[in-house]
Protein backbone atom coordinates (compact mmCIF):
# COMPACT_ATOMS: atom_id res chain seq x y z
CA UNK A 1 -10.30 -17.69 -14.55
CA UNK A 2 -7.02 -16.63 -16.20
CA UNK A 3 -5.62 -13.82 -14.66
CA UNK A 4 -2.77 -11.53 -15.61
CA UNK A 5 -1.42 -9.74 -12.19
CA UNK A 6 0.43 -6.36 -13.19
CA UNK A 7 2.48 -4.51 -10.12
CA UNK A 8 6.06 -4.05 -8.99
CA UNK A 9 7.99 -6.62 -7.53
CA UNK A 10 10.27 -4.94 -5.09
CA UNK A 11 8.91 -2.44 -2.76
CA UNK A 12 8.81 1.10 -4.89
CA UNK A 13 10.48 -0.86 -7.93
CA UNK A 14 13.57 -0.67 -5.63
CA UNK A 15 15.11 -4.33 -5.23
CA UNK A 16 17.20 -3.34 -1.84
CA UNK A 17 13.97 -2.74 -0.34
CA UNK A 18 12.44 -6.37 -0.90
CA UNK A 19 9.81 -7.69 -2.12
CA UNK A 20 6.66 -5.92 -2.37
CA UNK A 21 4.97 -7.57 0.19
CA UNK A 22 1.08 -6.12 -0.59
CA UNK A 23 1.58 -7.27 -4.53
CA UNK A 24 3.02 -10.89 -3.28
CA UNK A 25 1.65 -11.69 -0.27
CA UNK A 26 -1.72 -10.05 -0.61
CA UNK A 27 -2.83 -9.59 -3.97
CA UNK A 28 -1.41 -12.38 -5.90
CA UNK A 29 -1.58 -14.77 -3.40
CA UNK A 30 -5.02 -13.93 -2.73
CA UNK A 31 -6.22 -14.51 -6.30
CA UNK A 32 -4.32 -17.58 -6.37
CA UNK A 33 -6.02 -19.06 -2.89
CA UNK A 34 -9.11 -18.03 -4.38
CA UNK A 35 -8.37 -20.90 -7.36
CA UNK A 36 -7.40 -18.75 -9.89
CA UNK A 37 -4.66 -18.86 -12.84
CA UNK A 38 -2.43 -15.98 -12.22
CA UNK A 39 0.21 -14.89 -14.81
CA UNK A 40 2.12 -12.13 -13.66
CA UNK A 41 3.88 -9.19 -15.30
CA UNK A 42 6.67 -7.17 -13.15
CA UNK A 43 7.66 -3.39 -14.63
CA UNK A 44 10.41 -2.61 -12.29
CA UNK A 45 12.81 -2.77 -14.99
CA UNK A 46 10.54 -0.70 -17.13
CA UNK A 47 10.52 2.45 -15.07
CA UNK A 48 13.25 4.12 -17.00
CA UNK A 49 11.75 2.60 -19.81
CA UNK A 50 8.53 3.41 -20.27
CA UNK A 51 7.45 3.85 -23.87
CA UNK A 52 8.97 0.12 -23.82
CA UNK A 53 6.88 -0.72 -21.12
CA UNK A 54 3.64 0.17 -23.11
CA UNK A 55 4.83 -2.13 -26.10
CA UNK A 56 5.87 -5.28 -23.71
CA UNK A 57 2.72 -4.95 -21.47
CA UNK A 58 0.40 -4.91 -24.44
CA UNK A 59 2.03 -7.90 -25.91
CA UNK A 60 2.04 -9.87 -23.57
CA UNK A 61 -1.79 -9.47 -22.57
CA UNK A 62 -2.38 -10.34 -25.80
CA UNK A 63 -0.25 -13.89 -25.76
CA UNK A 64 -1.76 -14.84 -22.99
CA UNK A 65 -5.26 -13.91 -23.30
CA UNK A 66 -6.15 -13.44 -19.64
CA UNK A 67 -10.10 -13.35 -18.82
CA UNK A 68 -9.06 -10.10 -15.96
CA UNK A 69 -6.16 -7.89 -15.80
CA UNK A 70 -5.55 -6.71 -12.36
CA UNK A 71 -3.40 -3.80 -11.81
CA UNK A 72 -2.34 -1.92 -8.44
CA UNK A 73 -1.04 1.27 -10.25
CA UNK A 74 1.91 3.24 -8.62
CA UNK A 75 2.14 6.45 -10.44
CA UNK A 76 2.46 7.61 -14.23
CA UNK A 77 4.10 4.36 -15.74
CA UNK A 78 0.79 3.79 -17.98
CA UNK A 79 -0.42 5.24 -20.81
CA UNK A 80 -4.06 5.91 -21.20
CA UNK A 81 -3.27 5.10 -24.73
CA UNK A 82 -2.21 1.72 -22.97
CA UNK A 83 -4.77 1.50 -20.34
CA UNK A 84 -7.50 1.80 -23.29
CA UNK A 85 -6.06 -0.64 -25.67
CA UNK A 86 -6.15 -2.93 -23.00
CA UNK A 87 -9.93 -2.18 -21.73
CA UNK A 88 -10.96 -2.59 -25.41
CA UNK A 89 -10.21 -5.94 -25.10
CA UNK A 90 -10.17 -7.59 -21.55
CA UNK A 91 -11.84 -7.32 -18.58
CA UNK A 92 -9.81 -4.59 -16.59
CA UNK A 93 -9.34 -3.75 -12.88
CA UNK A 94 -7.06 -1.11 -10.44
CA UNK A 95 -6.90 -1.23 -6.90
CA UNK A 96 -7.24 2.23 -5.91
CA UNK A 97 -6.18 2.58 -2.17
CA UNK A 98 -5.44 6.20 -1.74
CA UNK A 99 -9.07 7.83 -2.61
CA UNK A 100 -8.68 9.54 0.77
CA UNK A 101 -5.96 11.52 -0.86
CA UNK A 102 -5.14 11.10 -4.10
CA UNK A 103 -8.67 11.02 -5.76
CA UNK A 104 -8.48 14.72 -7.51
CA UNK A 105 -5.08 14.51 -8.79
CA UNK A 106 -4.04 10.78 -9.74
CA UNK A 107 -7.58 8.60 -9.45
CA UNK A 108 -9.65 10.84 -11.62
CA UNK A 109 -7.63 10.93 -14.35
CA UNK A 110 -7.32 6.95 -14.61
CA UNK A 111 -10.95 5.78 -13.25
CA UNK A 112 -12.20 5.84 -16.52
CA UNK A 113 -9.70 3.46 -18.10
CA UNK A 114 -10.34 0.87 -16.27
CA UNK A 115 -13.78 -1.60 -16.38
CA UNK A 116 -14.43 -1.60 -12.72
CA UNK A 117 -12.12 -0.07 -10.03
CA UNK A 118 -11.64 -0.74 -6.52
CA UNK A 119 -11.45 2.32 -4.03
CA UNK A 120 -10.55 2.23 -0.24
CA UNK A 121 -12.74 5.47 0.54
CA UNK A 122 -16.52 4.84 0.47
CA UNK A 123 -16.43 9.21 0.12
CA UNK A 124 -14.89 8.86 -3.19
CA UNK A 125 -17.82 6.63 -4.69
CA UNK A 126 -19.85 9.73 -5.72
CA UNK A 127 -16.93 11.22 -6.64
CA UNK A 128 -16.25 8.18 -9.22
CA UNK A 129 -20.02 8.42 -9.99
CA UNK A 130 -19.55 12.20 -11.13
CA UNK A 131 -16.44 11.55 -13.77
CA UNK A 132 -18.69 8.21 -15.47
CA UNK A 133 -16.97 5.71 -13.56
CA UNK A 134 -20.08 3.76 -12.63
CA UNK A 135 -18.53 0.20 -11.63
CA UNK A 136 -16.70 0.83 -8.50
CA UNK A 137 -16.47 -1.97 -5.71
CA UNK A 138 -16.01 -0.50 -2.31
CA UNK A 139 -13.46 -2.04 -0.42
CA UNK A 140 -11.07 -2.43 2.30
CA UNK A 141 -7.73 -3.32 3.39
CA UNK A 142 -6.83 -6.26 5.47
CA UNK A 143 -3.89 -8.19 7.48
CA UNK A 144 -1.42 -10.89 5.45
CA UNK A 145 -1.68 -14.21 6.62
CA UNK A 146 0.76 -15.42 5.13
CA UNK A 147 3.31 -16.10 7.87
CA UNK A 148 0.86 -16.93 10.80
CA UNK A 149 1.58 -20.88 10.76
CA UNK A 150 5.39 -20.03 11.35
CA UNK A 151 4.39 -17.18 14.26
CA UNK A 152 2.30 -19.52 15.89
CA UNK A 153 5.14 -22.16 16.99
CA UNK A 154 7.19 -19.44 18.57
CA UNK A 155 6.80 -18.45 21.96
CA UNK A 156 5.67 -15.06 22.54
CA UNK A 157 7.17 -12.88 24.89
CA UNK A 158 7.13 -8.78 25.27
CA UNK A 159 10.34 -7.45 24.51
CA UNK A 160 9.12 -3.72 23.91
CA UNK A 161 6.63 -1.45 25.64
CA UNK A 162 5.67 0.60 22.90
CA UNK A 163 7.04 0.26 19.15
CA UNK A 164 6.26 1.49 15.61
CA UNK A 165 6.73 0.22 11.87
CA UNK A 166 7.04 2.28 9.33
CA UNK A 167 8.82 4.42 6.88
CA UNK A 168 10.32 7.88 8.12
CA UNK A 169 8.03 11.07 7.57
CA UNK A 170 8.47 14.27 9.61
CA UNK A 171 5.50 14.44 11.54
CA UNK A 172 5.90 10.72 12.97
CA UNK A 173 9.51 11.48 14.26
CA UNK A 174 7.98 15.01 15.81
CA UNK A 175 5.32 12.46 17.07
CA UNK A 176 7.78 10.22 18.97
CA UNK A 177 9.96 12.97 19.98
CA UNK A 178 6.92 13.78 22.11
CA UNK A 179 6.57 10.36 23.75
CA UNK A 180 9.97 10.29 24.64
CA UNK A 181 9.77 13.78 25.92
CA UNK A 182 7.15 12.44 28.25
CA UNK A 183 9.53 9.12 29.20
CA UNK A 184 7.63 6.64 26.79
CA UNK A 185 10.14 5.26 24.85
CA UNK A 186 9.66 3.93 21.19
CA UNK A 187 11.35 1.01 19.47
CA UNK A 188 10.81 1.94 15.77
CA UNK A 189 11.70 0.15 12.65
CA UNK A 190 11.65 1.22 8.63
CA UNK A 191 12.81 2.74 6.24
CA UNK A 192 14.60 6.01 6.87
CA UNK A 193 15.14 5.42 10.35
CA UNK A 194 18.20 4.30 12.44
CA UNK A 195 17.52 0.74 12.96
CA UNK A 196 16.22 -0.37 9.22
CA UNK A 197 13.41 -1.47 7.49
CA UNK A 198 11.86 -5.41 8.71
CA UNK A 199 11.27 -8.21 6.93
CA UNK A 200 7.22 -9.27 6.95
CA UNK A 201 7.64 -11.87 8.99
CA UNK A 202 10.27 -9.76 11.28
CA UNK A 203 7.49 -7.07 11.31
CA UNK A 204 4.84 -9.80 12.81
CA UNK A 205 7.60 -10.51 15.42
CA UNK A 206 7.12 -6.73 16.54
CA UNK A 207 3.43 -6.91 16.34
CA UNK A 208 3.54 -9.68 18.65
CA UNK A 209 6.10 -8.51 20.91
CA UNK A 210 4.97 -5.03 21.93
CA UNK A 211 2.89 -4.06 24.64
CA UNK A 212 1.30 -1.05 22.58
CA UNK A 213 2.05 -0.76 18.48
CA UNK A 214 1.77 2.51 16.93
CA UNK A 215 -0.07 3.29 14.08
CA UNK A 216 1.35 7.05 12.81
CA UNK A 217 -0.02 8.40 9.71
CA UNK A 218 2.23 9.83 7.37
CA UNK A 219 -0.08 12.03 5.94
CA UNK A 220 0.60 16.12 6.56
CA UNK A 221 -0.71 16.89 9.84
CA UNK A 222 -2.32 20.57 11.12
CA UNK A 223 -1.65 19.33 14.55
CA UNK A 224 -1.21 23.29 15.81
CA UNK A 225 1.90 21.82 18.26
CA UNK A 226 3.47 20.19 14.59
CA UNK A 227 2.84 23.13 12.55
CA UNK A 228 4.26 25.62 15.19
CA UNK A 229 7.08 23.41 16.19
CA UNK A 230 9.53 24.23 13.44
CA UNK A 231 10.01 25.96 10.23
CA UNK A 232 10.20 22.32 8.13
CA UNK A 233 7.27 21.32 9.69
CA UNK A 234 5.11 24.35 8.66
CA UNK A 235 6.20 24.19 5.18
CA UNK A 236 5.67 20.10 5.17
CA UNK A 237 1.86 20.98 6.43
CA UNK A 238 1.15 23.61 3.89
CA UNK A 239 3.10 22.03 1.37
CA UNK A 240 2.01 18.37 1.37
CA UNK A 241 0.10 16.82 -0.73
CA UNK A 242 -0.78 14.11 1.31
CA UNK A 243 -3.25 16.24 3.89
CA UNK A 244 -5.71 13.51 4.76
CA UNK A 245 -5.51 10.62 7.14
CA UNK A 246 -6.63 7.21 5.90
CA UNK A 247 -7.37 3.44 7.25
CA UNK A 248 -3.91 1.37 6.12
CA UNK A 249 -3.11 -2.33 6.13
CA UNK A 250 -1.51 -1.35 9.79
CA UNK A 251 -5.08 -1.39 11.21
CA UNK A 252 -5.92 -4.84 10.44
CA UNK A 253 -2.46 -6.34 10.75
CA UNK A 254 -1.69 -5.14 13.84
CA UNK A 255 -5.02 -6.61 15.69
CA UNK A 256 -5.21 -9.99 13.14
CA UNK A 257 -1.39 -10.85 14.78
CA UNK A 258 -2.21 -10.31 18.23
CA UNK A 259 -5.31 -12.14 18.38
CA UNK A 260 -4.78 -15.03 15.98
CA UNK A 261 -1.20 -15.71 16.60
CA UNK A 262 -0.87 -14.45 20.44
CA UNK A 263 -3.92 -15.33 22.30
């Protein structure tokens, strides 16, 4: 099957970030181990130029006459005007992984442009059900494996106790603050914080190397100790949109290194 793989490249269309490692390693890899033919179509340059972008993507589906379009949709970039052309005439898909969330303002308003759509949050189904979305696969996320047959020639020693991954956010530095406060210290890594974001493979290292890995949503928390402990932190937990936890790749790739890499 011939199929045309839309996404970013770079992390957040931002090239000092790196690669996108979800939309490389996972997705298009994934449909490419599975034996398809993946053409791919990168709008990173098209986010300041987006009526462009409608023009280009809709061309180029149509030159290459893919049997599935897959897209992983970011925020805004697409038209529905664009997103309907192109379900008039090819089998469409978008990996929707922030139901949890995101369903009422950003999900709802694109379900219905797509032929099927994927959603992380098997409480969203109905909701999909309700707007006339009726093809919706229930799914999951999962650890890259991408790097394991490098991993597993190193030898594995701990050099942390506890560590985290991932990109600043208020309540996760409040949330380490505490540990430390209590004399567990924290290696953390990403973007935002002192000691930089990780490669994948760098990432994996950390997995592998720590004693205990945190997994710290980023999502506003009502934790009465976070709301109370500052002014910022009230406003962030009655003012963010993101106000409901979710299950991220972090679950799966932290366990998937230890186990099939380490033990």
């Amino acid at each position: 099957m011939k199929v045309l793989y839309i996404d970013l490249e770079y992390d957040y269309g931002i090239k000092s970030r790196g690669f996108n490692a979800i939309g490389q390693d996972g997705f298009k890899k994934s449909l490419e181990g599975l034996g398809h033919d993946v053409e791919v179509f990168y709008y990173d340059d098209y986010l300041n130029k987006l009526p462009e972008l409608q023009e280009e993507v809709c061309a180029y589906a149509d030159a290459i006459q893919p049997d599935l379009i897959f897209f992983s949709l970011y925020q805004e970039q697409f038209t529905h005007e664009t997103l309907r052309y192109l379900k008039s005439k090819y089998q469409t898909i978008n990996w929707f992984g922030d139901d949890q969330w995101r369903f009422d303002g950003f999900t709802s308003q694109y379900a219905n442009d797509f032929t099927w759509c994927v959603t992380t949050d098997l409480f969203s189904i109905e909701k999909y059900h309700a707007i006339g979305q009726k093809q919706v696969i229930y799914s999951q996320w999962a650890a890259i494996d991408t790097h394991v047959s490098d991993l597993s020639r190193e030898n594995h020693v701990y050099q942390y106790d506890v560590s985290f991954v991932g990109g600043y956010h208020p309540y996760r530095q409040w949330f380490i603050k505490q540990l430390e406060k209590s004399g567990v210290h924290v290696d953390v890594f990403g973007h935002g914080w002192e000691r930089g974001p990780l490669s994948s493979t760098e990432m994996n290292r950390v997995f592998m190397g720590s004693k205990i890995n945190l997994n710290i949503s980023n999502s506003s928390s009502l934790d009465i100790s976070y709301v109370c402990s500052s002014f910022r932190a009230c406003m962030n937990a009655l003012r963010g949109t993101k106000a409901a936890s979710q299950i991220k790749a972090r679950n799966f790739e932290i366990p998937f290194f230890v186990v099939e890499v380490c033990v």
